[in-house]
N, C-alpha and C. Protein backbone atom coordinates (compact mmCIF):
# COMPACT_ATOMS: atom_id res chain seq x y z
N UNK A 1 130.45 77.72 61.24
CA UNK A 1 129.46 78.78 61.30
C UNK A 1 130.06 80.05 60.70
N UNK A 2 128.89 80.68 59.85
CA UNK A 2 129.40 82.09 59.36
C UNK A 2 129.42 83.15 60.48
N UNK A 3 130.00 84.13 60.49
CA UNK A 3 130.55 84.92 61.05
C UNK A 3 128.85 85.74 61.65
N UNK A 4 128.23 86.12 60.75
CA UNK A 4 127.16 86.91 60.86
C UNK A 4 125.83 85.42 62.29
N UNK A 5 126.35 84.72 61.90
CA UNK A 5 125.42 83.45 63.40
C UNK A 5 126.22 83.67 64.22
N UNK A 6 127.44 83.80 64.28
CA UNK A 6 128.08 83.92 65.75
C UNK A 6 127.38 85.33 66.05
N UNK A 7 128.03 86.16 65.52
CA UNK A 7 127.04 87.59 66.30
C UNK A 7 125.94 87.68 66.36
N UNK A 8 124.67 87.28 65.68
CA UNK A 8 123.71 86.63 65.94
C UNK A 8 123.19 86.29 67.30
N UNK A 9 123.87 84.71 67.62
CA UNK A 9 123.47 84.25 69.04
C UNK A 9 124.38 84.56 70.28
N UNK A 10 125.59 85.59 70.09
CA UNK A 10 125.98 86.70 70.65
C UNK A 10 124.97 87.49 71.32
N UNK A 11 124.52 88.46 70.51
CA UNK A 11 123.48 88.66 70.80
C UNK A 11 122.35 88.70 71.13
N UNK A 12 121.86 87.65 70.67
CA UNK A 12 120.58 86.80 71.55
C UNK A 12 121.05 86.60 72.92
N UNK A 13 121.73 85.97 73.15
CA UNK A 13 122.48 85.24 74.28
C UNK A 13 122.70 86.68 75.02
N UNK A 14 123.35 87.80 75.09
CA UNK A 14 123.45 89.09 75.73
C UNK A 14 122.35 89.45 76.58
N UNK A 15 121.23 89.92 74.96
CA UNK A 15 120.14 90.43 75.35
C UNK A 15 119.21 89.68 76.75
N UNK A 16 118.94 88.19 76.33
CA UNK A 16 118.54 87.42 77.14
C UNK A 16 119.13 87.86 78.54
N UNK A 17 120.05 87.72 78.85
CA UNK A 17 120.61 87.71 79.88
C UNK A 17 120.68 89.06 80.87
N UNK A 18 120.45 90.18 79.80
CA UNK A 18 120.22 91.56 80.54
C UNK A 18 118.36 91.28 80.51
N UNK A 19 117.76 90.96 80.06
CA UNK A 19 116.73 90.55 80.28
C UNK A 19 116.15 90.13 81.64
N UNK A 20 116.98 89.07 81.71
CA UNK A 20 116.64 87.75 83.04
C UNK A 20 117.06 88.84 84.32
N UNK A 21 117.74 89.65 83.96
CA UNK A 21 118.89 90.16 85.12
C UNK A 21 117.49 91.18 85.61
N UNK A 22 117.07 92.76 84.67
CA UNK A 22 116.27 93.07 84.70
C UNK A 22 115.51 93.01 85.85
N UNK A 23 114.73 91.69 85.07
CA UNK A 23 113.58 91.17 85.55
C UNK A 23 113.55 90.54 87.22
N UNK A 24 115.09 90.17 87.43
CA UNK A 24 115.14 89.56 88.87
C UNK A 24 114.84 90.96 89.66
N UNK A 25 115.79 92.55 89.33
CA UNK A 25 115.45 93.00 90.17
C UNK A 25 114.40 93.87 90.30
N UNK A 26 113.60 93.57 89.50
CA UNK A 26 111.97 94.51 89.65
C UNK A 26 111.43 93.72 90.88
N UNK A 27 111.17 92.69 90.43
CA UNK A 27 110.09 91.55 90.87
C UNK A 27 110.57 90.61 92.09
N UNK A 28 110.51 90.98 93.63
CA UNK A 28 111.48 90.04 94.53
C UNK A 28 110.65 89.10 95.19
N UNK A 29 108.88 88.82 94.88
CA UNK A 29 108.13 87.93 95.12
C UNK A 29 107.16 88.65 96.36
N UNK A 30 106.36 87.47 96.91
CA UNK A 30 105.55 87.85 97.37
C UNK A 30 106.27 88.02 99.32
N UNK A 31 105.51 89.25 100.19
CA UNK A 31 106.27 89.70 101.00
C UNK A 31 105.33 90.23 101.84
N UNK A 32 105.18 90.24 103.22
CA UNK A 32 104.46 90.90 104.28
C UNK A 32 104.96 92.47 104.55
N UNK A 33 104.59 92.91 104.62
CA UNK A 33 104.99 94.37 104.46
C UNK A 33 106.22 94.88 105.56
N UNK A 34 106.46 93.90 106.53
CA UNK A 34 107.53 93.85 107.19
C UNK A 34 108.85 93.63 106.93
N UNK A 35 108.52 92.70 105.78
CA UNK A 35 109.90 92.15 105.13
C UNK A 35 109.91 92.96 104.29
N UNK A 36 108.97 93.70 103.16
CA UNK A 36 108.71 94.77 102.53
C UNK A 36 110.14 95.84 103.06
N UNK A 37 109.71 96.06 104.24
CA UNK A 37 110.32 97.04 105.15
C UNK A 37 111.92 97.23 105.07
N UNK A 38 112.31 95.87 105.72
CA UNK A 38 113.47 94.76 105.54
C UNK A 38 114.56 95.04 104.29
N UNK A 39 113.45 94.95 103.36
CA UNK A 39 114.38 94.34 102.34
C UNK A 39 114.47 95.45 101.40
N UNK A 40 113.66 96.70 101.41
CA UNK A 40 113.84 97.92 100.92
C UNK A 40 113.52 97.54 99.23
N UNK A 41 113.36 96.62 98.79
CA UNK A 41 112.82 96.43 97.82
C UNK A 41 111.79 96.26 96.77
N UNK A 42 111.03 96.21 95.45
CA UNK A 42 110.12 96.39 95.19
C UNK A 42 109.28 94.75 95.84
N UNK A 43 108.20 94.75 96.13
CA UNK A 43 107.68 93.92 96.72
C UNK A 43 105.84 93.42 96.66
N UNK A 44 105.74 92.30 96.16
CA UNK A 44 103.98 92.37 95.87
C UNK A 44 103.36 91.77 97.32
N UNK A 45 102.54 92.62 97.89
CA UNK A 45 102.27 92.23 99.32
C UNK A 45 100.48 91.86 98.63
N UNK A 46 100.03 90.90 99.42
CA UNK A 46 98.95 90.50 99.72
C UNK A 46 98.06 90.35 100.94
N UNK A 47 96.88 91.12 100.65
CA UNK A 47 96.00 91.30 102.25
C UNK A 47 94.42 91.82 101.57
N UNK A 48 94.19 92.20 102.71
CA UNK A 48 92.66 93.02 102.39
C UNK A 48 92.51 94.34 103.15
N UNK A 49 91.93 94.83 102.60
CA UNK A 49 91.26 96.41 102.64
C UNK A 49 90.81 96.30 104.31
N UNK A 50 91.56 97.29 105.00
CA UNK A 50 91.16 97.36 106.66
C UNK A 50 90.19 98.39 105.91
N UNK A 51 88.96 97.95 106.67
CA UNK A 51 87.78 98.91 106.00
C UNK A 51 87.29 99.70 107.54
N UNK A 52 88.16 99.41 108.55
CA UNK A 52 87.91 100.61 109.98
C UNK A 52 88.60 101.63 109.58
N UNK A 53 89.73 101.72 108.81
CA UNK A 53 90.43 102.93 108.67
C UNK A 53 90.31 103.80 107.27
N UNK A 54 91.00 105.10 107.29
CA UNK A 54 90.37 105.81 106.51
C UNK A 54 90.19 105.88 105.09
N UNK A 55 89.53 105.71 104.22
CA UNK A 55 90.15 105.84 102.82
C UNK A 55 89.92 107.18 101.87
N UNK A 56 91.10 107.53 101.10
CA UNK A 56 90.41 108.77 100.58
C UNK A 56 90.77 108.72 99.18
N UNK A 57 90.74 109.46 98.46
CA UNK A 57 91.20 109.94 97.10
C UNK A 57 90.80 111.36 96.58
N UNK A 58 92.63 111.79 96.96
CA UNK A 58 92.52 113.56 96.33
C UNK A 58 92.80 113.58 94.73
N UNK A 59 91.51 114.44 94.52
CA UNK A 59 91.53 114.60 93.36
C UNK A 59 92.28 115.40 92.52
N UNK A 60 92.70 116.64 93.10
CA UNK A 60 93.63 117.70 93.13
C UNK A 60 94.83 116.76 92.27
N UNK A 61 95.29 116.09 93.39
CA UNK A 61 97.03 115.39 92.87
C UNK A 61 96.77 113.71 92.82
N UNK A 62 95.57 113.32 92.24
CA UNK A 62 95.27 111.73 91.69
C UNK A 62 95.90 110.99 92.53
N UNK A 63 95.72 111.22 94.16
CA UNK A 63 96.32 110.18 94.73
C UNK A 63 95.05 109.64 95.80
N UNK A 64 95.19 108.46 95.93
CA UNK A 64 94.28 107.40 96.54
C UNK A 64 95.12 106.19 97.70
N UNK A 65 94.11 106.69 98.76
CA UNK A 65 95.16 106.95 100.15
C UNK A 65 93.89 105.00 100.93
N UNK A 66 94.41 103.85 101.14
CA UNK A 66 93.60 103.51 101.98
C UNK A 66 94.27 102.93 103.04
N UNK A 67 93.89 101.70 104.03
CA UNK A 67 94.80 101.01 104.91
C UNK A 67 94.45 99.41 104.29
N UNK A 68 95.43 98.98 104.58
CA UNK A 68 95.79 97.37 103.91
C UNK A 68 96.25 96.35 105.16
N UNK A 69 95.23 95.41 105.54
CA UNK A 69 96.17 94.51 106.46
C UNK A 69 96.74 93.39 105.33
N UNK A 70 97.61 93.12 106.08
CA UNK A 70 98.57 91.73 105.27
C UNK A 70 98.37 90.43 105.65
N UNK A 71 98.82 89.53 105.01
CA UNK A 71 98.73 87.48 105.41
C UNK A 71 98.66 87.63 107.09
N UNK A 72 100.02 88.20 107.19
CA UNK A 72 100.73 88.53 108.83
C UNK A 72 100.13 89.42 110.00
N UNK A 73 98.61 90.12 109.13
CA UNK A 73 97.95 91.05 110.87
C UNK A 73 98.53 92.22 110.55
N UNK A 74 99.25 92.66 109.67
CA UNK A 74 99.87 94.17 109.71
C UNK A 74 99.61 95.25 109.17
N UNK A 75 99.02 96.06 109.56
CA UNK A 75 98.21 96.98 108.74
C UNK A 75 99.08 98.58 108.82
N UNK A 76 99.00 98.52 106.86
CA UNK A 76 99.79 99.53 106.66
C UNK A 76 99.24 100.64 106.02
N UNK A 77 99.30 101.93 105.57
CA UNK A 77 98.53 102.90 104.99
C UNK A 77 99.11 102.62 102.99
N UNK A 78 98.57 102.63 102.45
CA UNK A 78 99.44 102.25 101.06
C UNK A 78 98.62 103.57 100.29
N UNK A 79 99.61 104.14 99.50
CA UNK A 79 99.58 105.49 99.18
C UNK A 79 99.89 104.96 96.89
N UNK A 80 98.63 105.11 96.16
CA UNK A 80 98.67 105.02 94.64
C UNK A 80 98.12 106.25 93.91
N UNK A 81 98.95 106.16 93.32
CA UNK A 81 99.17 107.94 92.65
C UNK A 81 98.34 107.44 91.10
N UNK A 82 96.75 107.19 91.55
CA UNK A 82 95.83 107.14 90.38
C UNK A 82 94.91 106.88 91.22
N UNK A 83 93.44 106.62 90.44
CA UNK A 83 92.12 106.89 90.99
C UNK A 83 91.97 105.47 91.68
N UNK A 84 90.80 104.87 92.82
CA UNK A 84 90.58 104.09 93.32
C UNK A 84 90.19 103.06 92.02
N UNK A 85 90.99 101.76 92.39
CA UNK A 85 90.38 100.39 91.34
C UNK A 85 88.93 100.47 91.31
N UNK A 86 88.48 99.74 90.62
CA UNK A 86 87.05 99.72 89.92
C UNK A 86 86.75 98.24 90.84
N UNK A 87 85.48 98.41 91.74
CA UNK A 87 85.23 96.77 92.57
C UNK A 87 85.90 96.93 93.58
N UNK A 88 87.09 97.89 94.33
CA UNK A 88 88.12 98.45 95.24
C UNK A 88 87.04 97.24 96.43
N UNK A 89 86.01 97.97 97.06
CA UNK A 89 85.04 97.47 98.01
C UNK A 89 84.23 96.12 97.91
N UNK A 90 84.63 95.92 96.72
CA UNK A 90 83.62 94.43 96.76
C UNK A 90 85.47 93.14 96.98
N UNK A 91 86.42 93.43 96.88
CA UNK A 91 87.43 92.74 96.95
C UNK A 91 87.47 91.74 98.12
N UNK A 92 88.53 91.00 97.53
CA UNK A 92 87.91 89.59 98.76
C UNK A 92 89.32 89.51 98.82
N UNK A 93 90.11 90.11 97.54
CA UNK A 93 92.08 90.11 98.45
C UNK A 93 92.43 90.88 97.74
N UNK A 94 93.75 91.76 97.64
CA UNK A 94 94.47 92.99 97.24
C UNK A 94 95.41 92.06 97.22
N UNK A 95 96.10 92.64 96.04
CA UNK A 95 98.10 92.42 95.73
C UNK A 95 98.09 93.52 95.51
N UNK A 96 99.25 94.73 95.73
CA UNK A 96 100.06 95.73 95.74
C UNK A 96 101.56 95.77 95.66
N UNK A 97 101.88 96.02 94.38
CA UNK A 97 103.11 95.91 93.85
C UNK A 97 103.97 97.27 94.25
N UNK A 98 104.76 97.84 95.20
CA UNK A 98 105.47 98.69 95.52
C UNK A 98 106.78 98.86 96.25
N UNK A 99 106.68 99.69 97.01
CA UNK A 99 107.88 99.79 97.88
C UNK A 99 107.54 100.47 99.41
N UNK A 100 108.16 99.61 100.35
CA UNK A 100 108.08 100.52 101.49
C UNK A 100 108.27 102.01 101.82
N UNK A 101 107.52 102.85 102.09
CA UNK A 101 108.60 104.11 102.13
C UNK A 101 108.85 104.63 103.52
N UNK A 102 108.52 103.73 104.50
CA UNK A 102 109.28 104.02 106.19
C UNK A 102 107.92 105.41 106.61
N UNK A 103 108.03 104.58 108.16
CA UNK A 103 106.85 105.76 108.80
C UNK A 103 105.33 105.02 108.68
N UNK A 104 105.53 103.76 108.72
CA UNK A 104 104.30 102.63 108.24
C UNK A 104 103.13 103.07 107.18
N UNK A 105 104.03 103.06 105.91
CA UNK A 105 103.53 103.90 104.47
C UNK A 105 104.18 102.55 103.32
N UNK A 106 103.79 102.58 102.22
CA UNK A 106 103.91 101.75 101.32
C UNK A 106 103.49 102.55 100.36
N UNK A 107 104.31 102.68 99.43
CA UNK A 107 104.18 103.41 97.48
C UNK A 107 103.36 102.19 96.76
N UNK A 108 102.21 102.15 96.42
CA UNK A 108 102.21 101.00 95.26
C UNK A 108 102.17 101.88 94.18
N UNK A 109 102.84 101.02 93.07
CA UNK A 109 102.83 100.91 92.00
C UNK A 109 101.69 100.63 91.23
N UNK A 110 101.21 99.64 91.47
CA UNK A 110 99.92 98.39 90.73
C UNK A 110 99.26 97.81 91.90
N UNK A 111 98.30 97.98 91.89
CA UNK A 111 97.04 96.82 92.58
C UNK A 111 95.91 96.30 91.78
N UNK A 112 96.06 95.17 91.85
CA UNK A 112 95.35 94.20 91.67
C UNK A 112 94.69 93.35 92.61
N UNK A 113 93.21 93.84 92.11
CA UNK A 113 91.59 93.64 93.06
C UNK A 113 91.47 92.50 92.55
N UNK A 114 91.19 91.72 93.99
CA UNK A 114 90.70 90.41 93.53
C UNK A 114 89.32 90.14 93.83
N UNK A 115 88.43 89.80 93.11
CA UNK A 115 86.96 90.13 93.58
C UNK A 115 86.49 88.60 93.72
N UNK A 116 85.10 88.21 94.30
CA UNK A 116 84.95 86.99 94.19
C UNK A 116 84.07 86.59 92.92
N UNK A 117 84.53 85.11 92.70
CA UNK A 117 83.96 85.01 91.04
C UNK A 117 82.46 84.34 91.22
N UNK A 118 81.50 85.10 90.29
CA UNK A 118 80.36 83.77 89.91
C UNK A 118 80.35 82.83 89.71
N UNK A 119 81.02 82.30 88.78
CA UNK A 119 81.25 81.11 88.70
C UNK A 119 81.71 79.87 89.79
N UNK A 120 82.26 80.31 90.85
CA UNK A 120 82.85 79.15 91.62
C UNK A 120 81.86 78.62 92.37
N UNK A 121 80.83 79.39 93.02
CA UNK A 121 80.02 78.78 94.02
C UNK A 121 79.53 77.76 93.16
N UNK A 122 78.96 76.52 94.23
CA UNK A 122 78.29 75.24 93.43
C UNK A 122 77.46 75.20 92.62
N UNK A 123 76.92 76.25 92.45
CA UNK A 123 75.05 76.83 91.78
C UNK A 123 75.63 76.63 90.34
N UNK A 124 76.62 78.14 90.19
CA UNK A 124 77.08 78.46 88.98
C UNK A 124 77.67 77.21 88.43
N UNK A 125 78.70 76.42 89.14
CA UNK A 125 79.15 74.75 88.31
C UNK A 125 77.94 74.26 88.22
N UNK A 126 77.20 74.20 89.01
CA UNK A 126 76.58 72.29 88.48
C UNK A 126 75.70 73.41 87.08
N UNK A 127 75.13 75.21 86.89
CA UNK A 127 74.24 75.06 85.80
C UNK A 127 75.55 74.91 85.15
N UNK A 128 76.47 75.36 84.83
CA UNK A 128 77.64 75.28 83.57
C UNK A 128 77.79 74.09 83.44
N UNK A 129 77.96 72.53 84.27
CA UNK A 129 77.75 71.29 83.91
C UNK A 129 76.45 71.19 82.84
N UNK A 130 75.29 71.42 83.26
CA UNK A 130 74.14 71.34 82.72
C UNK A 130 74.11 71.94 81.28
N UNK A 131 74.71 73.17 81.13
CA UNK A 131 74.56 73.51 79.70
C UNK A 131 75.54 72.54 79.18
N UNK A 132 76.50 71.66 79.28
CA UNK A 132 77.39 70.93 78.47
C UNK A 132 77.21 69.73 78.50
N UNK A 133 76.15 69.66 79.12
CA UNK A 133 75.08 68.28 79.31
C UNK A 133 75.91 67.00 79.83
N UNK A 134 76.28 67.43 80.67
CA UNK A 134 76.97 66.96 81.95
C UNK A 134 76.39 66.33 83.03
């Protein structure tokens, strides 16, 4: 091998690897906001919108304030520094990508509304069978 392929996949091989590394510590999987707590790390928790408690969004400083229970019953206040998701109320589950910040508070980063789809109920399959003449 010429000199210029070794540094080459040197490099590939580096980059990759600060890559992979990166990426392990953004992303530490999915987490109840307890372990959230725990593990002081960034964390994607999954639950739904406690819709008894309060929700707000100041407009002043673009922050959007609601309460979130989790898989586990635990309901936390989660604090996103941008306007309420679009469908926020029609959601059927929340992921919230953040960090604990102690004092039963959570920073997200990203949420992602999961809404329920048309398509799944039986109605919507059997007409989508029907148009493909099924």
């Amino acid at each position: 091998m010429n000199l210029k392929t070794v540094v080459g996949l040197v490099f590939i091989a580096g980059f990759s690897g600060l890559l992979f590394m990166n990426f392990g510590q953004q992303v530490s999987g999915y987490m109840s906001f307890a372990e959230a707590e725990e593990t002081g790390q960034t964390a994607h928790v999954v639950g739904t919108w406690a819709e008894q408690e309060p929700m707000r969004y100041n407009r002043a400083q673009n922050v959007f304030t609601f309460h979130m229970k989790d898989k586990k019953g635990n309901v936390r206040r989660v604090r996103y520094s941008s306007p309420k998701p679009t469908n926020f109320e029609q959601a059927e589950k929340l992921v919230v990508e953040g960090r604990a910040t102690g004092g039963g508070a959570f920073e997200a980063k990203n949420i992602l509304v999961k809404c329920p789809s048309k398509y799944n109920d039986a109605k919507g399959l059997a007409r989508k069978e029907e148009r493909a003449g099924g």
